[in-house]
C-alpha atoms as a PDB file:
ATOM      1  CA  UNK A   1     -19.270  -7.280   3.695  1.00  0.00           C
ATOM      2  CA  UNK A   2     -16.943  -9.277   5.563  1.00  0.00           C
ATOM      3  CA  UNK A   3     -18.781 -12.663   4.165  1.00  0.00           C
ATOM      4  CA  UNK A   4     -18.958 -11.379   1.011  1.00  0.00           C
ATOM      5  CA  UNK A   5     -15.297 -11.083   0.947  1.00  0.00           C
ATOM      6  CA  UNK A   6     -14.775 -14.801   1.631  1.00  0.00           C
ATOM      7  CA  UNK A   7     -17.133 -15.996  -0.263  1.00  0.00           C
ATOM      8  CA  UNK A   8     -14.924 -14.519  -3.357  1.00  0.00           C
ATOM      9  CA  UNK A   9     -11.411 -15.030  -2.218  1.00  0.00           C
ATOM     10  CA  UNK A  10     -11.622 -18.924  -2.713  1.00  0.00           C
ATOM     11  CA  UNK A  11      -8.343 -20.205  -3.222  1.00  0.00           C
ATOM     12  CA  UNK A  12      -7.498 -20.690  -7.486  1.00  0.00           C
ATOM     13  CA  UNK A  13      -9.870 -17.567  -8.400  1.00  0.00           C
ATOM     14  CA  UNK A  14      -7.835 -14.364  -8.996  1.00  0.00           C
ATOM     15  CA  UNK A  15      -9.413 -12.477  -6.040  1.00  0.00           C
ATOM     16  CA  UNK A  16      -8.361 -15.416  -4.029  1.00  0.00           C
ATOM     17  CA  UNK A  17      -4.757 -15.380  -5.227  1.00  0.00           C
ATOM     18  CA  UNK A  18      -4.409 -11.626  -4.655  1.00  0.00           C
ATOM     19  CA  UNK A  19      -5.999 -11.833  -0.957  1.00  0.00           C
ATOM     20  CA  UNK A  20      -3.155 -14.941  -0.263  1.00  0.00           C
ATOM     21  CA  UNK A  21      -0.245 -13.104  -1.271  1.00  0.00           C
ATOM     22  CA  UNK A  22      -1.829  -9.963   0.270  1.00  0.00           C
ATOM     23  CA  UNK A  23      -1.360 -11.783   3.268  1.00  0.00           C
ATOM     24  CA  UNK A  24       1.843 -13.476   2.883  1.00  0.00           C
ATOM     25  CA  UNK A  25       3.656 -10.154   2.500  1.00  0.00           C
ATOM     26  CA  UNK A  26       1.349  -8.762   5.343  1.00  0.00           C
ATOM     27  CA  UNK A  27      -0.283  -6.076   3.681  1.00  0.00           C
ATOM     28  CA  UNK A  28      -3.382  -4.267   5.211  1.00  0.00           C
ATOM     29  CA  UNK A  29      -6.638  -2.709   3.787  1.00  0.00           C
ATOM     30  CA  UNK A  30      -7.388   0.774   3.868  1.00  0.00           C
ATOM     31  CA  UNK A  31      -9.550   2.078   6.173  1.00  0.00           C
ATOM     32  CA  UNK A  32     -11.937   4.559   4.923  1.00  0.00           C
ATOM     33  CA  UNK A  33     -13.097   7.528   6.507  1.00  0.00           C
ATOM     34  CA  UNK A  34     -15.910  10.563   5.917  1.00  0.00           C
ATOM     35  CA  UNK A  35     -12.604  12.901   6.465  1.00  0.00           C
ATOM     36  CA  UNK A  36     -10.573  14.041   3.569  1.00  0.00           C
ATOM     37  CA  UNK A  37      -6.973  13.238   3.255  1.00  0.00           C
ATOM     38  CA  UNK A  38      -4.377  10.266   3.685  1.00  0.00           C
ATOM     39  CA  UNK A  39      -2.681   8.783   6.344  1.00  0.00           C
ATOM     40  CA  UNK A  40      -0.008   5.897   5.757  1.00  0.00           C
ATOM     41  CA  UNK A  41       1.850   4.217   8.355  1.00  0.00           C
ATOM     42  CA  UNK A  42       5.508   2.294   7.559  1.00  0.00           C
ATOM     43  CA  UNK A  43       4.402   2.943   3.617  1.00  0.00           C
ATOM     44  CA  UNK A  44       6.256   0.098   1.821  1.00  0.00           C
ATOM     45  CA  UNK A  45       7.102  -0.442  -1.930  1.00  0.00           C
ATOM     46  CA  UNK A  46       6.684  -3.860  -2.774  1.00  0.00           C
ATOM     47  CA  UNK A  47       9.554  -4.268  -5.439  1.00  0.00           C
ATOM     48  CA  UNK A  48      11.758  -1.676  -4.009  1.00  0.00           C
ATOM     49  CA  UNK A  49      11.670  -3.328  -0.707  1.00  0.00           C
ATOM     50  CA  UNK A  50      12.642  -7.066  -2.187  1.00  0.00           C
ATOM     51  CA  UNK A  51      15.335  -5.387  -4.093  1.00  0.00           C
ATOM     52  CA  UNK A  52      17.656  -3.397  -1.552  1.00  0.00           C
ATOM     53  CA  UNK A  53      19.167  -5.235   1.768  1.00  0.00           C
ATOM     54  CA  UNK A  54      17.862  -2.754   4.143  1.00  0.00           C
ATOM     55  CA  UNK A  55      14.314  -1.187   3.561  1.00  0.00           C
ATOM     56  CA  UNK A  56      13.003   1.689   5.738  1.00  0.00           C
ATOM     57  CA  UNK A  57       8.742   1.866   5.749  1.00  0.00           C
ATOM     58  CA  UNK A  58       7.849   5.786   5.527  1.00  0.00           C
ATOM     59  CA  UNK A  59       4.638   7.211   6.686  1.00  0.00           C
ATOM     60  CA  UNK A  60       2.790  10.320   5.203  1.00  0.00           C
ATOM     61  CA  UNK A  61       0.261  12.204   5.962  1.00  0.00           C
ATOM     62  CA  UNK A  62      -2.331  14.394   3.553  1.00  0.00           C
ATOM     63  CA  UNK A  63      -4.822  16.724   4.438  1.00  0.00           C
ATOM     64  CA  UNK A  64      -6.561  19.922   4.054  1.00  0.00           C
ATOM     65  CA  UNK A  65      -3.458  21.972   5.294  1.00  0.00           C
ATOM     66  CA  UNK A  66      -1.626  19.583   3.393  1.00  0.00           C
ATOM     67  CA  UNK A  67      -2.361  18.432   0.015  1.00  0.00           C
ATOM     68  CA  UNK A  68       1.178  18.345  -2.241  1.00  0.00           C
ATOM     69  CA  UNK A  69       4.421  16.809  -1.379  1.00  0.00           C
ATOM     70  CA  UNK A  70       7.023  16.620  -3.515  1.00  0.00           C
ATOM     71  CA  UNK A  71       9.240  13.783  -3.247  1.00  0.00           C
ATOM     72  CA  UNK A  72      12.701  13.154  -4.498  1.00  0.00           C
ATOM     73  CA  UNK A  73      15.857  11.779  -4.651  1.00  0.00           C
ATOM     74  CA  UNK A  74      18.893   9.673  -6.370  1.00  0.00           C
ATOM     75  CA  UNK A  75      17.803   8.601  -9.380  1.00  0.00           C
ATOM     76  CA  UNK A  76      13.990   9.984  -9.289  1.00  0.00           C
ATOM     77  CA  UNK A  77      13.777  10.739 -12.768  1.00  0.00           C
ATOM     78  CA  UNK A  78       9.861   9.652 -12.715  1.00  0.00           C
ATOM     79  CA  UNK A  79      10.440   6.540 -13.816  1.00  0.00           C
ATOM     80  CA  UNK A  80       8.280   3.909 -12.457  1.00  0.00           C
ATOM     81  CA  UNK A  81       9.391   4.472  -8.747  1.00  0.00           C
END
């Protein structure tokens, strides 16, 4: 797979654009698993986190036990944040 990859992430084709900026802001791939649920590590927003000075990551965690959260806060109005 891993050839595969590189093979269509030349530089100047929109997969390889995407992979290069994927990298410049040092974003990961997921890693997927037989077991249901979610894990995310220092979670970041991409436009949020240019926009404010000080940006905390946040991790979360879905499973089984654990399959809703409801998250809000100043100005959550579900808008596009």
């Amino acid at each position: 797979m891993e050839g595969l990859f590189r093979r269509h992430t030349k530089p100047g084709t929109a997969p390889g654009t995407l992979a290069g900026r994927a990298r410049a802001l040092d974003f990961c791939r997921p890693e997927l698993t037989a077991t249901p649920g979610i894990v995310i590590r220092g979670g970041r927003h991409p436009v949020v986190e240019r926009m404010v000075e000080a940006y905390i990551p946040n991790d979360v965690t879905l499973r089984a036990e654990r399959r809703l959260l409801v998250i809000t806060g100043p100005n959550m109005g579900g808008k596009s944040t």
